[in-house]
C-alpha atoms as a PDB file:
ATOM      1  CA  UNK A   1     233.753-220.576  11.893  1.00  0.00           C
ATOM      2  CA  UNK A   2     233.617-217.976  14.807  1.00  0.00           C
ATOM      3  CA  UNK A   3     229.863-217.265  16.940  1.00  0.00           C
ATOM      4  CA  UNK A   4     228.279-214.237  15.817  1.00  0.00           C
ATOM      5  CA  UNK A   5     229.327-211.115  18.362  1.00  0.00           C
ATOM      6  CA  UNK A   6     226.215-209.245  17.869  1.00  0.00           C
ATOM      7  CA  UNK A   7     222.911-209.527  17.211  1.00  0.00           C
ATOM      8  CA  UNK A   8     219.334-207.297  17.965  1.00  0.00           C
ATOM      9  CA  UNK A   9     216.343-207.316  20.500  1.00  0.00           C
ATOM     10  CA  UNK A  10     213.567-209.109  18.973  1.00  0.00           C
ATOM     11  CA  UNK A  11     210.682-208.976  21.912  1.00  0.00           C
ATOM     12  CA  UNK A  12     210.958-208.044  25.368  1.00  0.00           C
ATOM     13  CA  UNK A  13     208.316-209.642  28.356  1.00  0.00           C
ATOM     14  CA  UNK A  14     207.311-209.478  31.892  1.00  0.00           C
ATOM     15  CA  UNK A  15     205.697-211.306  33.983  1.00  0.00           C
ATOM     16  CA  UNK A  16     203.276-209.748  35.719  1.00  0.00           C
ATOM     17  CA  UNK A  17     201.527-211.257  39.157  1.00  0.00           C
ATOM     18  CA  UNK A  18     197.885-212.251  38.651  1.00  0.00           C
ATOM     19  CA  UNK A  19     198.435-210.607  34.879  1.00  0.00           C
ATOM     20  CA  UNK A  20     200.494-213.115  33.504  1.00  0.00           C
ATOM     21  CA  UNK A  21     202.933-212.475  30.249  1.00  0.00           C
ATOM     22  CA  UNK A  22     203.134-208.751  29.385  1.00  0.00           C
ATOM     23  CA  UNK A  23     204.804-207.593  25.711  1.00  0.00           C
ATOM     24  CA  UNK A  24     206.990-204.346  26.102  1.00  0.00           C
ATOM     25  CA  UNK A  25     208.535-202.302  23.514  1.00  0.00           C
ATOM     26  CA  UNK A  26     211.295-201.162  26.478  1.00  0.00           C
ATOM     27  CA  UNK A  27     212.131-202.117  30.138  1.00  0.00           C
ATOM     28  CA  UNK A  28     213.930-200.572  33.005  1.00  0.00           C
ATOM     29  CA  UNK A  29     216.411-202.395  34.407  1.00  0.00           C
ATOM     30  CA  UNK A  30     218.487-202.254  37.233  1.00  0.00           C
ATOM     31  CA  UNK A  31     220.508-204.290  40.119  1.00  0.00           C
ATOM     32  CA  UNK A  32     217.439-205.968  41.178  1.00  0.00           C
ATOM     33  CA  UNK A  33     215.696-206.637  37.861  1.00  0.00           C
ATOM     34  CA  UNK A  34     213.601-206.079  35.457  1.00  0.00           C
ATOM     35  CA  UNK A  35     210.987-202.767  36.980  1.00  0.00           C
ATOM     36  CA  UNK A  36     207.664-204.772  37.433  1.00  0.00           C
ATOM     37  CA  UNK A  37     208.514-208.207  36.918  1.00  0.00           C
ATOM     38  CA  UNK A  38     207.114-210.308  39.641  1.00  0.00           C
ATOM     39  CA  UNK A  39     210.766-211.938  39.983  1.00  0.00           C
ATOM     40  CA  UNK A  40     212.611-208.148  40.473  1.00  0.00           C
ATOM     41  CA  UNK A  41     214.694-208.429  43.842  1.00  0.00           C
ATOM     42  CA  UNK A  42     214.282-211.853  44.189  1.00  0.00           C
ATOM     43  CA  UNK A  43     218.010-213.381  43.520  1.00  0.00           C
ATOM     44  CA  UNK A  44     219.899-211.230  40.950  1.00  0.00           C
ATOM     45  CA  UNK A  45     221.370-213.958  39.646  1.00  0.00           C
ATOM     46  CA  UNK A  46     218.260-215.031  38.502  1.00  0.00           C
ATOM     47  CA  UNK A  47     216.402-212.271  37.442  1.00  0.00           C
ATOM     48  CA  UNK A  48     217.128-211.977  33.610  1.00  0.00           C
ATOM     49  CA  UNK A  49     216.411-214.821  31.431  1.00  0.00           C
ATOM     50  CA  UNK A  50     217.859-214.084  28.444  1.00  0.00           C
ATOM     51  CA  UNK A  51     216.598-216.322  25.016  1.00  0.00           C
ATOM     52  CA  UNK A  52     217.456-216.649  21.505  1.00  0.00           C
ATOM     53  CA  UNK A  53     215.386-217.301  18.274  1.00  0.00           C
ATOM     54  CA  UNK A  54     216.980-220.654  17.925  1.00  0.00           C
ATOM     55  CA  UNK A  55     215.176-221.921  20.517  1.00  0.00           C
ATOM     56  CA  UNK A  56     211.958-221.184  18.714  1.00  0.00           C
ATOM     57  CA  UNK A  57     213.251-222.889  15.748  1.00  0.00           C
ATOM     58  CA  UNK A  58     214.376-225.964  17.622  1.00  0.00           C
ATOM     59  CA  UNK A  59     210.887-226.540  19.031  1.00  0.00           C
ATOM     60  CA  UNK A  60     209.235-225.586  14.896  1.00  0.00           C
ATOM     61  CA  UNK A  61     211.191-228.503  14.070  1.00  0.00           C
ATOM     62  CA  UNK A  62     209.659-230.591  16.050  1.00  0.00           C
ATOM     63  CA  UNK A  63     206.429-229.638  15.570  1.00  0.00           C
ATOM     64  CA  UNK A  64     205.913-227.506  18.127  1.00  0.00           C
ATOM     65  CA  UNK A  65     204.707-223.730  17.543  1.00  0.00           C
ATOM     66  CA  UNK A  66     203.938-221.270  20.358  1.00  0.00           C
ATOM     67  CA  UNK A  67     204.634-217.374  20.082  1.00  0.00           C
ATOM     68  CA  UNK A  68     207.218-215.641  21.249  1.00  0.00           C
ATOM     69  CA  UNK A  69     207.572-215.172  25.108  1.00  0.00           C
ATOM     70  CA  UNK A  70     206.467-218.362  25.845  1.00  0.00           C
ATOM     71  CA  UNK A  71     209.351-219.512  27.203  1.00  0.00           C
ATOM     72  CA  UNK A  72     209.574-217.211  29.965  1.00  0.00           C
ATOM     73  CA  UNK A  73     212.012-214.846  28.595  1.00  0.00           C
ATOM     74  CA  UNK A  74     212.380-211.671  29.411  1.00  0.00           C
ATOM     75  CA  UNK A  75     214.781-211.004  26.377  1.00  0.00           C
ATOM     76  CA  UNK A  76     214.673-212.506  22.817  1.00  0.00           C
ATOM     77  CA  UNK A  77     217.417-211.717  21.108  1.00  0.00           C
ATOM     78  CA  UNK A  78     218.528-213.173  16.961  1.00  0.00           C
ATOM     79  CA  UNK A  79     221.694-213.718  18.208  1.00  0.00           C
ATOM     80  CA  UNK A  80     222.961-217.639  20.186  1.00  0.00           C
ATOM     81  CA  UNK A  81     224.331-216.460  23.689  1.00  0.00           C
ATOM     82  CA  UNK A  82     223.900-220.460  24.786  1.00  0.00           C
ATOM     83  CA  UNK A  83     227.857-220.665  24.373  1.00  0.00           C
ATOM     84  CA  UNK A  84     228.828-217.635  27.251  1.00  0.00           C
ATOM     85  CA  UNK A  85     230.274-218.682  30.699  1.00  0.00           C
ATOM     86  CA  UNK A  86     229.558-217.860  33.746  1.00  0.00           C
ATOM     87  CA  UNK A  87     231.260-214.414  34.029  1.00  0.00           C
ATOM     88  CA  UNK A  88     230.832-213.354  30.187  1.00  0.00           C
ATOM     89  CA  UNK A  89     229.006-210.233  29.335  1.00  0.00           C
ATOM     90  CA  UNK A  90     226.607-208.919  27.051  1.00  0.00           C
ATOM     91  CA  UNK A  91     226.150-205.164  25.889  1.00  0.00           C
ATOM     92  CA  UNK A  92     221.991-204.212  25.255  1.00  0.00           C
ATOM     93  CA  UNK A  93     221.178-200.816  24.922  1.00  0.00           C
ATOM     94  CA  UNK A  94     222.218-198.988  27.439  1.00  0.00           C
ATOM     95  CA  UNK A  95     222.482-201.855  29.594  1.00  0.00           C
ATOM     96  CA  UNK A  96     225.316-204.573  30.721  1.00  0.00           C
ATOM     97  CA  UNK A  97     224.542-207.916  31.880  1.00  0.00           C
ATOM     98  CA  UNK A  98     226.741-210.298  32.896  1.00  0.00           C
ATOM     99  CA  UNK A  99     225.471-214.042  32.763  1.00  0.00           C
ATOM    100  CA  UNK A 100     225.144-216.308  35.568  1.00  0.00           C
ATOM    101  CA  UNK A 101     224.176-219.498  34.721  1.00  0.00           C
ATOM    102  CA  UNK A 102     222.138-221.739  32.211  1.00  0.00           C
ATOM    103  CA  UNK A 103     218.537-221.674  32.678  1.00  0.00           C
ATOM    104  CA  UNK A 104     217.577-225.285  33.415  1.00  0.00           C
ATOM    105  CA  UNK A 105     214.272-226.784  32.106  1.00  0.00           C
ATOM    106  CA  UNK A 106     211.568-226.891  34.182  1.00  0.00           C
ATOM    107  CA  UNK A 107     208.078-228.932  33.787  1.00  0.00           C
ATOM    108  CA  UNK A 108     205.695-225.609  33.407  1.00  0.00           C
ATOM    109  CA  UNK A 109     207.139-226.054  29.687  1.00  0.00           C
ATOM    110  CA  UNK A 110     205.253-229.267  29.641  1.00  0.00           C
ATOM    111  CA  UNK A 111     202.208-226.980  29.463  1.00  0.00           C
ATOM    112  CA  UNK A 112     203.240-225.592  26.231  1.00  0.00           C
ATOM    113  CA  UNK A 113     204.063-228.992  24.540  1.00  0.00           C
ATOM    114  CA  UNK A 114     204.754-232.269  26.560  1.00  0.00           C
ATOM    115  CA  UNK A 115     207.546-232.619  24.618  1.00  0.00           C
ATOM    116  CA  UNK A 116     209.539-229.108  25.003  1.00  0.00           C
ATOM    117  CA  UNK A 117     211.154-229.666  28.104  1.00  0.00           C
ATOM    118  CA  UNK A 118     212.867-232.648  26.368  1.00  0.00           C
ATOM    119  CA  UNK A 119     213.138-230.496  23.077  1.00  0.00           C
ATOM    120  CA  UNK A 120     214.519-227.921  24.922  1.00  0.00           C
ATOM    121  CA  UNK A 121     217.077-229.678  27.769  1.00  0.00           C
ATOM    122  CA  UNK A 122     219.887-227.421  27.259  1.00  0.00           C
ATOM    123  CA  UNK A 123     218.629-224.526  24.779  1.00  0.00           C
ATOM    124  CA  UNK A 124     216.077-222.599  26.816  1.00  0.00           C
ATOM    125  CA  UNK A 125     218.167-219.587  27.685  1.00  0.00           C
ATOM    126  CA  UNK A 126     221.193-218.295  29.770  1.00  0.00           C
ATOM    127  CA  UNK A 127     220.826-215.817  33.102  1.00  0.00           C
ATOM    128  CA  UNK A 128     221.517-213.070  34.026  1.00  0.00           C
ATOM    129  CA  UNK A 129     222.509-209.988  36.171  1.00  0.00           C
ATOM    130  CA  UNK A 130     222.385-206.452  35.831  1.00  0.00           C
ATOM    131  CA  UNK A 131     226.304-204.951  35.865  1.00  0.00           C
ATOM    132  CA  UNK A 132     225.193-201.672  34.386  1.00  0.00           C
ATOM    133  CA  UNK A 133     221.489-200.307  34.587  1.00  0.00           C
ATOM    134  CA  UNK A 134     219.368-198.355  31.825  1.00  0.00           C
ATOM    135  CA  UNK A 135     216.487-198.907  29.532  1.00  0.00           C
ATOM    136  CA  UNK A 136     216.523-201.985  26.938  1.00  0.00           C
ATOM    137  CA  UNK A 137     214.347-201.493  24.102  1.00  0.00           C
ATOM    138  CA  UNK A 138     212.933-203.772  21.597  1.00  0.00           C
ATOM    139  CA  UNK A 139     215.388-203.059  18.069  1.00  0.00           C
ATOM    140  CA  UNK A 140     218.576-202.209  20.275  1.00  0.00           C
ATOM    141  CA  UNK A 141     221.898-203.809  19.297  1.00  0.00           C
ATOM    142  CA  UNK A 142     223.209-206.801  21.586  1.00  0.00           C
ATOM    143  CA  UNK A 143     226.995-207.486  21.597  1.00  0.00           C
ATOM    144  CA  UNK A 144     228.858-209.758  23.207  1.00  0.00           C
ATOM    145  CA  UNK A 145     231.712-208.039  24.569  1.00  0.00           C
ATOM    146  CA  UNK A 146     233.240-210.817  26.498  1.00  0.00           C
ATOM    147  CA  UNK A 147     233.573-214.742  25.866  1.00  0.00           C
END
């Protein structure tokens, strides 16, 4: 059975410095970022974490409920990207993003749940940078338009 090629924005989050996690129903984004994240312009290959609803669900099954955004992402989306290379690109709004890497536990998960990072290992979210810049807004279509 082939992956789903598209999908929709479910939440979209900042990080704000000395604020903390910040809903948004839209973000600007552009080679350095996400506007008014504390991570914009530092390392573009970094700067976009990018997280599906299956990673929510993975942690519900084991018992573990937080809301959405606690992850760190800056994009939920109801569609898996976890399978894209390095290299493959995704279509959101008016924006084009073209993933970087897999986003690799890290311990401040343990703060949620002492058990997510473990829960979690490989399913967190995928990276990325900005190939084309625009708005993204919570509802717009995601597509995978190369795998």
């Amino acid at each position: 059975m082939s992956k789903p090629k598209q999908g929709s924005v479910l939440g979209l989050f900042l990080s704000i410095k000395d604020v903390g996690r910040e809903k948004r129903d839209e973000i600007l984004v552009d080679l350095e970022g996400i506007d008014e994240d504390k991570f914009y312009a530092k390392g573009a290959d970094r700067s976009i974490l990018v997280t599906s609803l299956d990673s929510y669900e993975l942690a519900k099954e084991n018992d573990i409920s937080m809301e959405y955004g606690s992850l760190g992402e800056n994009i939920l989306v109801n569609i898996n990207p976890y399978h894209l290379m390095t290299g493959d690109i995704l279509s959101i709004g008016e924006v084009e993003l073209e993933i970087t890497q897999n986003c690799t536990i890290c311990n401040s998960l343990a703060k949620v749940d002492p058990q997510l990072p473990k829960v979690l290992k490989s399913d967190r979210g995928i990276f990325a940078k900005t190939l084309k810049s625009g708005k993204i807004r919570k509802g717009d279509i995601v597509n995978i338009i190369k795998y």
